[in-house]
Protein backbone atom coordinates (compact mmCIF):
# COMPACT_ATOMS: atom_id res chain seq x y z
CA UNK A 1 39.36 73.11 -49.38
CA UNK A 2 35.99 71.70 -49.32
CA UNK A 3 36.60 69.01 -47.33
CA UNK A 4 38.01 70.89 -44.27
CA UNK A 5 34.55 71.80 -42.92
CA UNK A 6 32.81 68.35 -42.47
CA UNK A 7 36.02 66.62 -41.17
CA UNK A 8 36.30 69.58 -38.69
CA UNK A 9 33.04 69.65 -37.63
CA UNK A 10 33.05 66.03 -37.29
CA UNK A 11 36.15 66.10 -35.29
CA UNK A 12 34.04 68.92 -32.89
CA UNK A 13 30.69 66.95 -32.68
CA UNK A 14 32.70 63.89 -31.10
CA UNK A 15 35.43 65.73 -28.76
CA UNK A 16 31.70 67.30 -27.47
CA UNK A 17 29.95 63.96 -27.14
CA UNK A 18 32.41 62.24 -25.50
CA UNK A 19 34.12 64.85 -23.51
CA UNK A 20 31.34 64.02 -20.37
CA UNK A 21 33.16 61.56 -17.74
CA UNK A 22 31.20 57.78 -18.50
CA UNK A 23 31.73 54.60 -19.15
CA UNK A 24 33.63 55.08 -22.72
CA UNK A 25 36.11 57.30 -21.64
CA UNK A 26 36.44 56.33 -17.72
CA UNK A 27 37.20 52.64 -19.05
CA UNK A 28 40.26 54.66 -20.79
CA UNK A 29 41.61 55.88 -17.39
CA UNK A 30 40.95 52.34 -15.75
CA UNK A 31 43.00 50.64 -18.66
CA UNK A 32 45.53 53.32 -18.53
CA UNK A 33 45.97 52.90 -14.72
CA UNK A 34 46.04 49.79 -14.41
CA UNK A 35 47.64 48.51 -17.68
CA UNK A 36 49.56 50.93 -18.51
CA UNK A 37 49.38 53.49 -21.41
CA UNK A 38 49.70 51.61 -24.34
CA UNK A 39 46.69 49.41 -23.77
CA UNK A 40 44.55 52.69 -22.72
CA UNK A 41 45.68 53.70 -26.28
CA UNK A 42 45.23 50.29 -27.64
CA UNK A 43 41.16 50.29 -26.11
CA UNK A 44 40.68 54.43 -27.88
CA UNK A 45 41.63 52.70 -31.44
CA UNK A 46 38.99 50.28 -30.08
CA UNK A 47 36.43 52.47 -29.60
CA UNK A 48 36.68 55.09 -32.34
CA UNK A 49 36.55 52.01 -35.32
CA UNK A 50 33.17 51.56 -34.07
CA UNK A 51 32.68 54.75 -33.37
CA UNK A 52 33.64 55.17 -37.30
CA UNK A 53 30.96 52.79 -38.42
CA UNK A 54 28.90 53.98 -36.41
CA UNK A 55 28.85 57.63 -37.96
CA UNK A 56 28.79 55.98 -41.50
CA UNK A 57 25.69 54.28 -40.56
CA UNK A 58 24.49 57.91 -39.37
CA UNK A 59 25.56 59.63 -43.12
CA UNK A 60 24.24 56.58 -44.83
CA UNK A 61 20.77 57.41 -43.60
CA UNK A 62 21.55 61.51 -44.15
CA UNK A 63 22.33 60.40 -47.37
CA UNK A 64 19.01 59.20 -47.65
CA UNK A 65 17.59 62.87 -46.85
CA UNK A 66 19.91 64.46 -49.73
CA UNK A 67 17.28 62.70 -52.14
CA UNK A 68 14.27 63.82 -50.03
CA UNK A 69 14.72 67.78 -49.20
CA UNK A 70 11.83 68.33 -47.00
CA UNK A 71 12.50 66.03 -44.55
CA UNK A 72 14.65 68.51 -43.37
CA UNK A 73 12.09 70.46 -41.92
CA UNK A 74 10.84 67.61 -39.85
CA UNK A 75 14.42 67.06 -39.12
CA UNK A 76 14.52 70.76 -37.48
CA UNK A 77 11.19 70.19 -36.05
CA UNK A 78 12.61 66.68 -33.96
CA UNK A 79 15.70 68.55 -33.38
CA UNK A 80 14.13 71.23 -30.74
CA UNK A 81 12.62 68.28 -28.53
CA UNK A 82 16.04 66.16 -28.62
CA UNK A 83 17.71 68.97 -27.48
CA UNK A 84 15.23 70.14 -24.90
CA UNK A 85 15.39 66.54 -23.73
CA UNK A 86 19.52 66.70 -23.51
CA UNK A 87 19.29 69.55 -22.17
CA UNK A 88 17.15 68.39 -19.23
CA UNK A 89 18.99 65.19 -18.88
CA UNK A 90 22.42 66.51 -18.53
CA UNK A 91 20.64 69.33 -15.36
CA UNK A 92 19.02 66.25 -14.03
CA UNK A 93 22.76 64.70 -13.95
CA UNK A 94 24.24 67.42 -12.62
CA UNK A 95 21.92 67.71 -9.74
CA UNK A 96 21.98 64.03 -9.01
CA UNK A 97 25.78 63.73 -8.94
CA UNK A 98 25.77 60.65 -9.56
CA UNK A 99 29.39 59.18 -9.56
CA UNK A 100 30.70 58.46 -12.81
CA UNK A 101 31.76 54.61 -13.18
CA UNK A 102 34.31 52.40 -16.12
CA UNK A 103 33.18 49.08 -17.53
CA UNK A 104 34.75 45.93 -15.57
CA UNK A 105 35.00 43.93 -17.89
CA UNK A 106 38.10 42.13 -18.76
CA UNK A 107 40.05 41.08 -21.99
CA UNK A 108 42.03 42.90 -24.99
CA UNK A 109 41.99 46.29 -24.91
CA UNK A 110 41.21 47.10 -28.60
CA UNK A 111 38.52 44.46 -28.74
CA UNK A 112 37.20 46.24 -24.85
CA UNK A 113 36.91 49.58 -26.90
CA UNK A 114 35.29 47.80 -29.77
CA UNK A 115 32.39 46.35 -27.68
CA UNK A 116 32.08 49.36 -24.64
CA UNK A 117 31.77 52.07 -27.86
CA UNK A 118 28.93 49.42 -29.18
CA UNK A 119 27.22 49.73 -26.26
CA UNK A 120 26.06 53.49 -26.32
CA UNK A 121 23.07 53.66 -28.44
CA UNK A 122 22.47 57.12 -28.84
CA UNK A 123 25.92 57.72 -30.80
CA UNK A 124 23.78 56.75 -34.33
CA UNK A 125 21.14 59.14 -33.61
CA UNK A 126 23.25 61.59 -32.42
CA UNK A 127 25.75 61.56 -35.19
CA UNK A 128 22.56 61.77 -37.47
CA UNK A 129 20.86 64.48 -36.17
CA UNK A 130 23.93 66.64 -35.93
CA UNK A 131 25.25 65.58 -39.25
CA UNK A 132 21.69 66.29 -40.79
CA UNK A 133 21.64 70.08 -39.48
CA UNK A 134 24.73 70.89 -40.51
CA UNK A 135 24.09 70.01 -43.91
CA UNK A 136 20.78 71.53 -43.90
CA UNK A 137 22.23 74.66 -42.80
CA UNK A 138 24.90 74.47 -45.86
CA UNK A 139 27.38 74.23 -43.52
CA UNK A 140 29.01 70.66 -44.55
CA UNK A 141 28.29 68.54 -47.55
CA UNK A 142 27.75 64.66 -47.34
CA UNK A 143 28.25 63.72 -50.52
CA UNK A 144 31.18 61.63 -51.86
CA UNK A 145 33.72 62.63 -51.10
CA UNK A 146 33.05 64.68 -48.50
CA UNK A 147 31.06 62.33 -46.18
CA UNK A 148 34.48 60.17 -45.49
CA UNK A 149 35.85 63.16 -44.50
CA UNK A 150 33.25 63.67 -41.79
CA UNK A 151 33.40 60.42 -40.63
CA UNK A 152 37.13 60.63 -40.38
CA UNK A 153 37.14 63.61 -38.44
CA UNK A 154 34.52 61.96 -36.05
CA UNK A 155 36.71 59.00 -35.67
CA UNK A 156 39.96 61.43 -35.13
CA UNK A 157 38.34 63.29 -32.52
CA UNK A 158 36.89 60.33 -30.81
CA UNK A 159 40.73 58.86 -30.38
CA UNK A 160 42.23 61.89 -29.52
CA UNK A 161 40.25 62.55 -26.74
CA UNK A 162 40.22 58.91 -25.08
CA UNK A 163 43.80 59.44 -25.17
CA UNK A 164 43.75 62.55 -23.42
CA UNK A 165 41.57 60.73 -20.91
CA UNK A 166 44.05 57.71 -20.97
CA UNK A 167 47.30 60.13 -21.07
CA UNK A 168 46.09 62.29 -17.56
CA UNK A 169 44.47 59.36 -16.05
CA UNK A 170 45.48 59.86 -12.75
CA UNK A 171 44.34 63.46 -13.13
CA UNK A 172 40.98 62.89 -14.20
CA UNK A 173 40.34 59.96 -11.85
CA UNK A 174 40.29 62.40 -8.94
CA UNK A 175 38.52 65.18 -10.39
CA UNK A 176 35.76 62.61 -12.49
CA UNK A 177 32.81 63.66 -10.20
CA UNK A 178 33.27 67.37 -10.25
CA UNK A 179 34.31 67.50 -13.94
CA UNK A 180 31.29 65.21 -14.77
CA UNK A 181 29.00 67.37 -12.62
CA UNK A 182 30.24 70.74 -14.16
CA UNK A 183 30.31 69.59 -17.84
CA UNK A 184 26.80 68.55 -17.26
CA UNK A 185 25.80 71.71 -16.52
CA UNK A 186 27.53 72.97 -19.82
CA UNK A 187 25.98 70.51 -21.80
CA UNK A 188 22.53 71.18 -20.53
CA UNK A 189 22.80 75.37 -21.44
CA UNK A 190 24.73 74.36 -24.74
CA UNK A 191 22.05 71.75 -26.01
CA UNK A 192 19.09 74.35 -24.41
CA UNK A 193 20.81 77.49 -26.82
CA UNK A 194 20.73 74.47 -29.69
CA UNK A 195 16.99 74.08 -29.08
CA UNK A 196 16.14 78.12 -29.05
CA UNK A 197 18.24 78.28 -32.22
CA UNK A 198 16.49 75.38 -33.99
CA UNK A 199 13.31 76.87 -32.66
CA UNK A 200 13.97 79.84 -34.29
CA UNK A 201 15.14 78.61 -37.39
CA UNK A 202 11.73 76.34 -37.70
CA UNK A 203 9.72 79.44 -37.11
CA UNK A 204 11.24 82.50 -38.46
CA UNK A 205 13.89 81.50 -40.86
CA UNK A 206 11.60 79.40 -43.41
């Protein structure tokens, strides 16, 4: 039963990466809309096989840490500025209301996901950082076999939610803004509570 923790927490640490309105999941609703809802499908298989090498990249390099134990603590120590630093990005979002925009490019949908997924950097880092914790915190394990599980459940909840996006596309286009403005604000506490927490852990819990 092992293996139900790191493919469920990988499954979590995507649906709450990806679940802010952007250009990765609005591109779903502007394939769905206006090519229907097999090629909005078609672009979330896209995105979540790179999305899938991206997170092995990101376990490949935590995999490096298994061998060297006290990095960890630097790990926890970079954690509480990252998350300070999401945490003031996502309020800064929120208060700009900016309006959320899809890619325009053009061409297969799989092959669209493929390359728009590419194009958000932070998703190794990210992946990393939160992979890192939870195995610091014995909460996962990302050793063989376990890691693939992980990375599966990343992948899984990556194409489950651009299909949600894709399936209520009509929904979502009309509420993007005010979902995108409110979900920033729930991003910013939730990564601010992250940063107390790791703060507390780096201090106080040795």
């Amino acid at each position: 039963m092992d293996f139900i923790n790191p493919f469920f927490f990988g499954f979590l640490l995507t649906t709450v990466g990806i679940s802010l309105p952007g250009m990765v999941n609005m591109t779903a609703v502007s394939i769905s809309i206006k090519r229907g809802m097999p090629a909005g499908l078609r672009y979330s298989a896209g995105a979540a096989t790179t999305i899938f090498f991206q997170a092995y990249i990101a376990v490949a390099f935590a995999g490096y840490l298994g061998k060297h134990p006290e990095v960890f603590t630097y790990i926890r120590t970079a954690s509480v500025a990252i998350f300070l630093t999401l945490a003031f990005f996502f309020f800064y979002q929120a208060r700009r209301g900016k309006e959320v925009q899809s890619s325009q490019r053009k061409g297969r949908p799989y092959l669209l996901g493929v390359g728009v997924a590419g194009m958000n950097a932070l998703n190794i880092p990210y992946f990393f950082t939160m992979g890192a914790l939870l195995k610091a915190e014995g909460l996962i394990s990302l050793h063989a076999p376990y890691h693939l599980f992980f990375i599966s459940g990343l992948a899984l909840g990556a194409v489950t939610l651009l299909a949600a996006y894709a399936r209520f596309a009509q929904f979502i286009l009309l509420r993007a803004n005010y979902f995108a403005r409110n979900l920033n604000y729930f991003l910013s506490g939730l990564f601010l509570v992250l940063a107390v927490v790791q703060l507390g852990n780096v201090y106080w819990g040795g």
